[in-house]
N, C-alpha and C. Protein backbone atom coordinates (compact mmCIF):
# COMPACT_ATOMS: atom_id res chain seq x y z
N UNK A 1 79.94 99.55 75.53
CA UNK A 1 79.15 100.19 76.56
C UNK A 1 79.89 101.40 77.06
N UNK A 2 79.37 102.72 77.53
CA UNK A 2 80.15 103.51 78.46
C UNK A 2 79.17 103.92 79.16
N UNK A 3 80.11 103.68 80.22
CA UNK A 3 79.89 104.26 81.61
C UNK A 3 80.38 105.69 82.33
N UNK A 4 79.61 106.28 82.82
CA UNK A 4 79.76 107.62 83.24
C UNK A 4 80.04 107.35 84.67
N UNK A 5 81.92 107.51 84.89
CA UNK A 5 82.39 107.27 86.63
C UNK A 5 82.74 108.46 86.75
N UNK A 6 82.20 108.44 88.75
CA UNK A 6 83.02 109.51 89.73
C UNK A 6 84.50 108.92 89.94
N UNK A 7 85.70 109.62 89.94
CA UNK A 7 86.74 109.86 90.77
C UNK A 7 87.21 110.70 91.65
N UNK A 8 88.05 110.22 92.77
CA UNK A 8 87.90 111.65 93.64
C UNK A 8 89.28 112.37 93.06
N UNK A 9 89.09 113.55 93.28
CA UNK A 9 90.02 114.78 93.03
C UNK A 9 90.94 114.47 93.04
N UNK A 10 91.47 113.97 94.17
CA UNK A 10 92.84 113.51 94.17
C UNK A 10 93.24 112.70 93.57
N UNK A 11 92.60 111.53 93.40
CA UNK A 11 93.30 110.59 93.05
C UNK A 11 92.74 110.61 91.07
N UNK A 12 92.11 111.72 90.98
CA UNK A 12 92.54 112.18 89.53
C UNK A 12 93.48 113.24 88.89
N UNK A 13 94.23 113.61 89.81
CA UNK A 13 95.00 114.56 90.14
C UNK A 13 96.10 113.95 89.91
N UNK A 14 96.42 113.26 90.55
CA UNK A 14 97.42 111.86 90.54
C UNK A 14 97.66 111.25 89.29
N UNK A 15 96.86 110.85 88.68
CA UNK A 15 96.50 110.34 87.56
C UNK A 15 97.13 111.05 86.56
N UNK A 16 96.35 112.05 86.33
CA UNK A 16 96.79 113.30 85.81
C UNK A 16 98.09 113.34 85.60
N UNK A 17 99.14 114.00 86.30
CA UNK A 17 99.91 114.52 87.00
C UNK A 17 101.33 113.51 86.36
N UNK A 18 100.93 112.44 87.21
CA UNK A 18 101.93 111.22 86.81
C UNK A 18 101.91 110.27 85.50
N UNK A 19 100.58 110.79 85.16
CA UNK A 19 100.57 109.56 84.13
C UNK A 19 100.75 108.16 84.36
N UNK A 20 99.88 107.75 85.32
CA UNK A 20 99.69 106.67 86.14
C UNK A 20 98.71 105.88 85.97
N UNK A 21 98.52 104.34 86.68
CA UNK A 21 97.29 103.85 86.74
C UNK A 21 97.20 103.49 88.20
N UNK A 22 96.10 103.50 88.58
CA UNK A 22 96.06 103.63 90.07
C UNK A 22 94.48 102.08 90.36
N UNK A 23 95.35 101.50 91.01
CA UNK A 23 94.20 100.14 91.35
C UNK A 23 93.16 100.52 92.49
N UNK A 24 91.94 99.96 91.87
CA UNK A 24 90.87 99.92 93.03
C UNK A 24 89.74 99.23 92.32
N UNK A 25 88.67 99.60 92.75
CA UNK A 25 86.99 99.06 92.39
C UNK A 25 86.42 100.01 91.81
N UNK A 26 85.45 99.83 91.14
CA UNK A 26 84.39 100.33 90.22
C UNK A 26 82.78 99.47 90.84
N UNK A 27 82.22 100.16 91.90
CA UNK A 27 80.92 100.58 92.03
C UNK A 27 79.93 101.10 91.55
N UNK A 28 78.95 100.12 90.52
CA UNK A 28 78.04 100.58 89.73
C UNK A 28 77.01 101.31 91.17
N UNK A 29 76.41 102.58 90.43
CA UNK A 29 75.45 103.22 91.78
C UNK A 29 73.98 103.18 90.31
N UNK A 30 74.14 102.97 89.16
CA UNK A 30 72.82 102.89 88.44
C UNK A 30 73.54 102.55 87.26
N UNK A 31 73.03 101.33 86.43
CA UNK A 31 73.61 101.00 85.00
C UNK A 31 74.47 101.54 84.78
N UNK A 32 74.22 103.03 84.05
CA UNK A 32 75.10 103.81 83.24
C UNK A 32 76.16 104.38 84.41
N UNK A 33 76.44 104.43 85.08
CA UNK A 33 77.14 105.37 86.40
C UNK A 33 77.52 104.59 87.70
N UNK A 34 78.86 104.81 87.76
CA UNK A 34 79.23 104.24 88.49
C UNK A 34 80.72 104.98 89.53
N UNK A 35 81.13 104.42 90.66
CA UNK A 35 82.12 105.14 91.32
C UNK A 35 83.11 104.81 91.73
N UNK A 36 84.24 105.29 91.51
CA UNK A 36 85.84 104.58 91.61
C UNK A 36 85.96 104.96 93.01
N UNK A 37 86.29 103.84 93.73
CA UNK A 37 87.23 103.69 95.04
C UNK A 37 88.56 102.46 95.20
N UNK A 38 89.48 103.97 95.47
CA UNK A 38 90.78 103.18 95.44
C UNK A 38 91.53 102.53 96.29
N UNK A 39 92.43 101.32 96.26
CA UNK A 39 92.51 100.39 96.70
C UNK A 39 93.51 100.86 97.94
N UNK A 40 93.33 100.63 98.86
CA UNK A 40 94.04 101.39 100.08
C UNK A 40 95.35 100.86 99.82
N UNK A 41 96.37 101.46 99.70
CA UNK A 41 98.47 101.26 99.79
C UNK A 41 98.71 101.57 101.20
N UNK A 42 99.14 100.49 101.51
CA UNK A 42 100.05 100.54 102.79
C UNK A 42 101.68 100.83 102.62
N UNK A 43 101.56 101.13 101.66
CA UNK A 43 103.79 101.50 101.59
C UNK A 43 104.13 101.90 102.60
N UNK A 44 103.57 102.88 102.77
CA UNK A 44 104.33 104.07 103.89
C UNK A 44 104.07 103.72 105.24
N UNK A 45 103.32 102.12 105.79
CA UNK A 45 103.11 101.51 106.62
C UNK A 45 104.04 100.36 106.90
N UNK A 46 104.34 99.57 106.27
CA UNK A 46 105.11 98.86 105.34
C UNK A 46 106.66 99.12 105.51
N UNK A 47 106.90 100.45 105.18
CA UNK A 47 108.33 100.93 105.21
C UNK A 47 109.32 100.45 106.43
N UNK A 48 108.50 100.46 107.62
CA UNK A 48 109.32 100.14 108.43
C UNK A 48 109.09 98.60 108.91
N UNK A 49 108.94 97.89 108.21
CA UNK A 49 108.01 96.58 108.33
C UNK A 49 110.00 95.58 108.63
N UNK A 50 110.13 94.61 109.11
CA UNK A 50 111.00 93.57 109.00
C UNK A 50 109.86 92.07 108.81
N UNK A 51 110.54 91.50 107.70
CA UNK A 51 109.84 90.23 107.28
C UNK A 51 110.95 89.26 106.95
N UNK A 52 110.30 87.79 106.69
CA UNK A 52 111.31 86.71 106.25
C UNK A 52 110.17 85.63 106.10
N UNK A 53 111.07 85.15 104.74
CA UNK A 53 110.14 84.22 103.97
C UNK A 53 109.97 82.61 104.54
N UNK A 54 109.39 82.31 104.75
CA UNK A 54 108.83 80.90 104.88
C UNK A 54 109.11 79.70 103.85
N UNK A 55 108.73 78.96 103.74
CA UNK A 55 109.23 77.95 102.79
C UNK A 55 107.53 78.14 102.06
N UNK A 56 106.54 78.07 102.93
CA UNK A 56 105.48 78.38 102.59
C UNK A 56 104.64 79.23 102.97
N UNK A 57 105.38 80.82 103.31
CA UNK A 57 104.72 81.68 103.79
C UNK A 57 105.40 83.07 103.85
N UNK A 58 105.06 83.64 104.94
CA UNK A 58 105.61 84.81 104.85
C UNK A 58 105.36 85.37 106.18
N UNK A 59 106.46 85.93 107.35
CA UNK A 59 105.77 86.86 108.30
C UNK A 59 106.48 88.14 108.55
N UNK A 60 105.96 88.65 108.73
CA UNK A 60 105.94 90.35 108.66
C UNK A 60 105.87 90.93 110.02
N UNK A 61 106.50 91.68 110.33
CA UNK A 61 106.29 92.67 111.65
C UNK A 61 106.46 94.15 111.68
N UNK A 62 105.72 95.08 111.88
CA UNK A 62 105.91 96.56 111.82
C UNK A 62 105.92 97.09 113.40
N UNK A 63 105.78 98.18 114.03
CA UNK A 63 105.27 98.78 115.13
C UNK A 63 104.14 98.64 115.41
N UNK A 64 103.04 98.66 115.04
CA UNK A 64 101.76 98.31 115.25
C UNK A 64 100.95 96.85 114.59
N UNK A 65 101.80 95.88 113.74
CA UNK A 65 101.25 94.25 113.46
C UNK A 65 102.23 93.49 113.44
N UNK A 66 101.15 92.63 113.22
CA UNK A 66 102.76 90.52 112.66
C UNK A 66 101.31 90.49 111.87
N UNK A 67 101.43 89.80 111.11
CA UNK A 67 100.95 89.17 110.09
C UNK A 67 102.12 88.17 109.65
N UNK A 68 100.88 86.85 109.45
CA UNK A 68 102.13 85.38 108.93
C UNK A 68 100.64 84.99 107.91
N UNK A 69 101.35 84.55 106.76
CA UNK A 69 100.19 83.88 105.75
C UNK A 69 101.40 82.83 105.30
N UNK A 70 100.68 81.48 105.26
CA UNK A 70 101.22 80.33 105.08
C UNK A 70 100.18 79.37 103.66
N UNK A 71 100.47 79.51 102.83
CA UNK A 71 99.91 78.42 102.11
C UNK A 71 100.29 77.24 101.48
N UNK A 72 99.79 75.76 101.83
CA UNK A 72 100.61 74.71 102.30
C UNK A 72 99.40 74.15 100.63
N UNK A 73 100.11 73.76 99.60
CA UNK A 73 99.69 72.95 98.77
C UNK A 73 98.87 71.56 98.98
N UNK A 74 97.50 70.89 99.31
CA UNK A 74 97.85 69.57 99.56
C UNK A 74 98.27 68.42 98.44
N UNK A 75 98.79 68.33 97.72
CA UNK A 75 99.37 67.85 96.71
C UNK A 75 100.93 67.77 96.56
N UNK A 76 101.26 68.51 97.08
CA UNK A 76 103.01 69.11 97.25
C UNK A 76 103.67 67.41 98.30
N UNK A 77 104.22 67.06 97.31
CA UNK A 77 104.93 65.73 98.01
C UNK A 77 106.11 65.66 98.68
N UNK A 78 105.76 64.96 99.69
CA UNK A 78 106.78 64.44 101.05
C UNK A 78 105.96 65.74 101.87
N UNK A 79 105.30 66.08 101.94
CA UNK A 79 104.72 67.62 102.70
C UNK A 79 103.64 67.16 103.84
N UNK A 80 103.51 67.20 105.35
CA UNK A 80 102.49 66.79 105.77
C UNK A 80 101.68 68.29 106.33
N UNK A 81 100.87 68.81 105.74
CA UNK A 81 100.08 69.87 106.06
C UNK A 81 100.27 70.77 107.42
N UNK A 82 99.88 69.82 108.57
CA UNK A 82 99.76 70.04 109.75
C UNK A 82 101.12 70.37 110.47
N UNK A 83 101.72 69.64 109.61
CA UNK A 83 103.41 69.49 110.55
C UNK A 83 103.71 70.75 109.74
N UNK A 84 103.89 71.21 108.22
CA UNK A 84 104.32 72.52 107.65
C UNK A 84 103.66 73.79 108.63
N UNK A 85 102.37 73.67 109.29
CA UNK A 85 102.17 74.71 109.85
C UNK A 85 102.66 74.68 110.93
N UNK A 86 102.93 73.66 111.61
CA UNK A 86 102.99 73.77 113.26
C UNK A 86 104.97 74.28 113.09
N UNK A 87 105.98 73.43 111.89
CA UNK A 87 107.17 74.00 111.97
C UNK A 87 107.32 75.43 111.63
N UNK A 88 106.23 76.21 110.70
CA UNK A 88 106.95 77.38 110.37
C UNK A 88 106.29 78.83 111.39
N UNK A 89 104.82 78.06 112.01
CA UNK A 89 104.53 78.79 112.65
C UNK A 89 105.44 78.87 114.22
N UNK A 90 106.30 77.72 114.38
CA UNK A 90 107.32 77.81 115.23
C UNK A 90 108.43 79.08 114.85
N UNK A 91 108.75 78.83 113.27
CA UNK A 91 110.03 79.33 113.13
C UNK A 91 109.58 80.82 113.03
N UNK A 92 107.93 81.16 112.78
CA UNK A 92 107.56 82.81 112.37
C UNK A 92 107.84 83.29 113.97
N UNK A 93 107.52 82.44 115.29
CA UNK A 93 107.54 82.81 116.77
C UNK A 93 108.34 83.35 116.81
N UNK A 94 109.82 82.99 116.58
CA UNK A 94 111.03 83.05 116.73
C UNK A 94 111.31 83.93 116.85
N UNK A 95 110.70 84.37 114.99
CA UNK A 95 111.40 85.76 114.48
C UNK A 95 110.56 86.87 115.14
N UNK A 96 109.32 86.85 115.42
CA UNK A 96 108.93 87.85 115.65
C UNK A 96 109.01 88.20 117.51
N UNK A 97 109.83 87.17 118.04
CA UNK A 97 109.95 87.69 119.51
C UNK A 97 111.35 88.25 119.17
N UNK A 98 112.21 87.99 118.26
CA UNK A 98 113.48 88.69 117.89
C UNK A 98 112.70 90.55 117.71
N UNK A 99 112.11 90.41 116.50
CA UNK A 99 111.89 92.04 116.34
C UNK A 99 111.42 92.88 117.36
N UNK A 100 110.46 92.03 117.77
CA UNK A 100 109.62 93.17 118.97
C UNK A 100 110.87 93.08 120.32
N UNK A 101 111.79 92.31 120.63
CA UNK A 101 113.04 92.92 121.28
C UNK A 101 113.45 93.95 120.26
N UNK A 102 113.58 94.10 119.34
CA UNK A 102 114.46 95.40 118.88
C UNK A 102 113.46 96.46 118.85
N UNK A 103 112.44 96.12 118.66
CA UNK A 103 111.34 97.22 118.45
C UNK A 103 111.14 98.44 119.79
N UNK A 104 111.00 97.28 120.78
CA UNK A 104 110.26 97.36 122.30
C UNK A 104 111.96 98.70 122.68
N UNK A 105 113.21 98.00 122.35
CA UNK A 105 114.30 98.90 122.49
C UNK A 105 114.31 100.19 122.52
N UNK A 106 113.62 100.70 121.05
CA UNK A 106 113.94 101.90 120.94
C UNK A 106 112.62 102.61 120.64
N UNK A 107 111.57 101.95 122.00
CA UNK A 107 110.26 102.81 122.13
C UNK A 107 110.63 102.69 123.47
């Protein structure tokens, strides 16, 4: 089959340029034709991010979020679900009243 896609300038430019592959979606707008939109990168958001890993998770803190994602297996033995969230969402508290003291510091 081929399909006839839009890309935007830039990010064929990019492409181009670097000799790259660049992730996103493909939006059919009619059978034959369709339109690339690319997958938003937070790096440069990110950069100043402090995080620490969980046993089953992960939490993150920048200047403007926390984000904590925890995924607890139910199958994973000796593990009680409820108690894995309630200990690590203790231990993510911790850390993230630690950062936002250092954060809060030097704003």
């Amino acid at each position: 089959m081929e399909l006839k896609i839009q890309i935007p300038d830039s990010t064929y430019r990019r492409m181009v340029d670097r000799r790259c592959r660049v992730q996103g979606s493909i939006g059919l707008v009619t059978p034959e034709e369709g339109n690339f939109n690319e997958h938003v990168r937070r790096d440069a958001e990110s950069a100043g991010s402090k995080y620490v890993r969980l046993r089953h998770g992960r939490v993150s803190v920048n200047d403007k979020r926390v984000r904590l994602t925890l995924h607890v297996s139910l199958d994973e033995s000796g593990v009680i679900p409820s108690e894995a969230i309630e200990d690590e969402s203790r231990e993510a508290s911790g850390f993230v009243d630690d950062v936002l003291d250092t954060i809060e510091r030097y704003h």
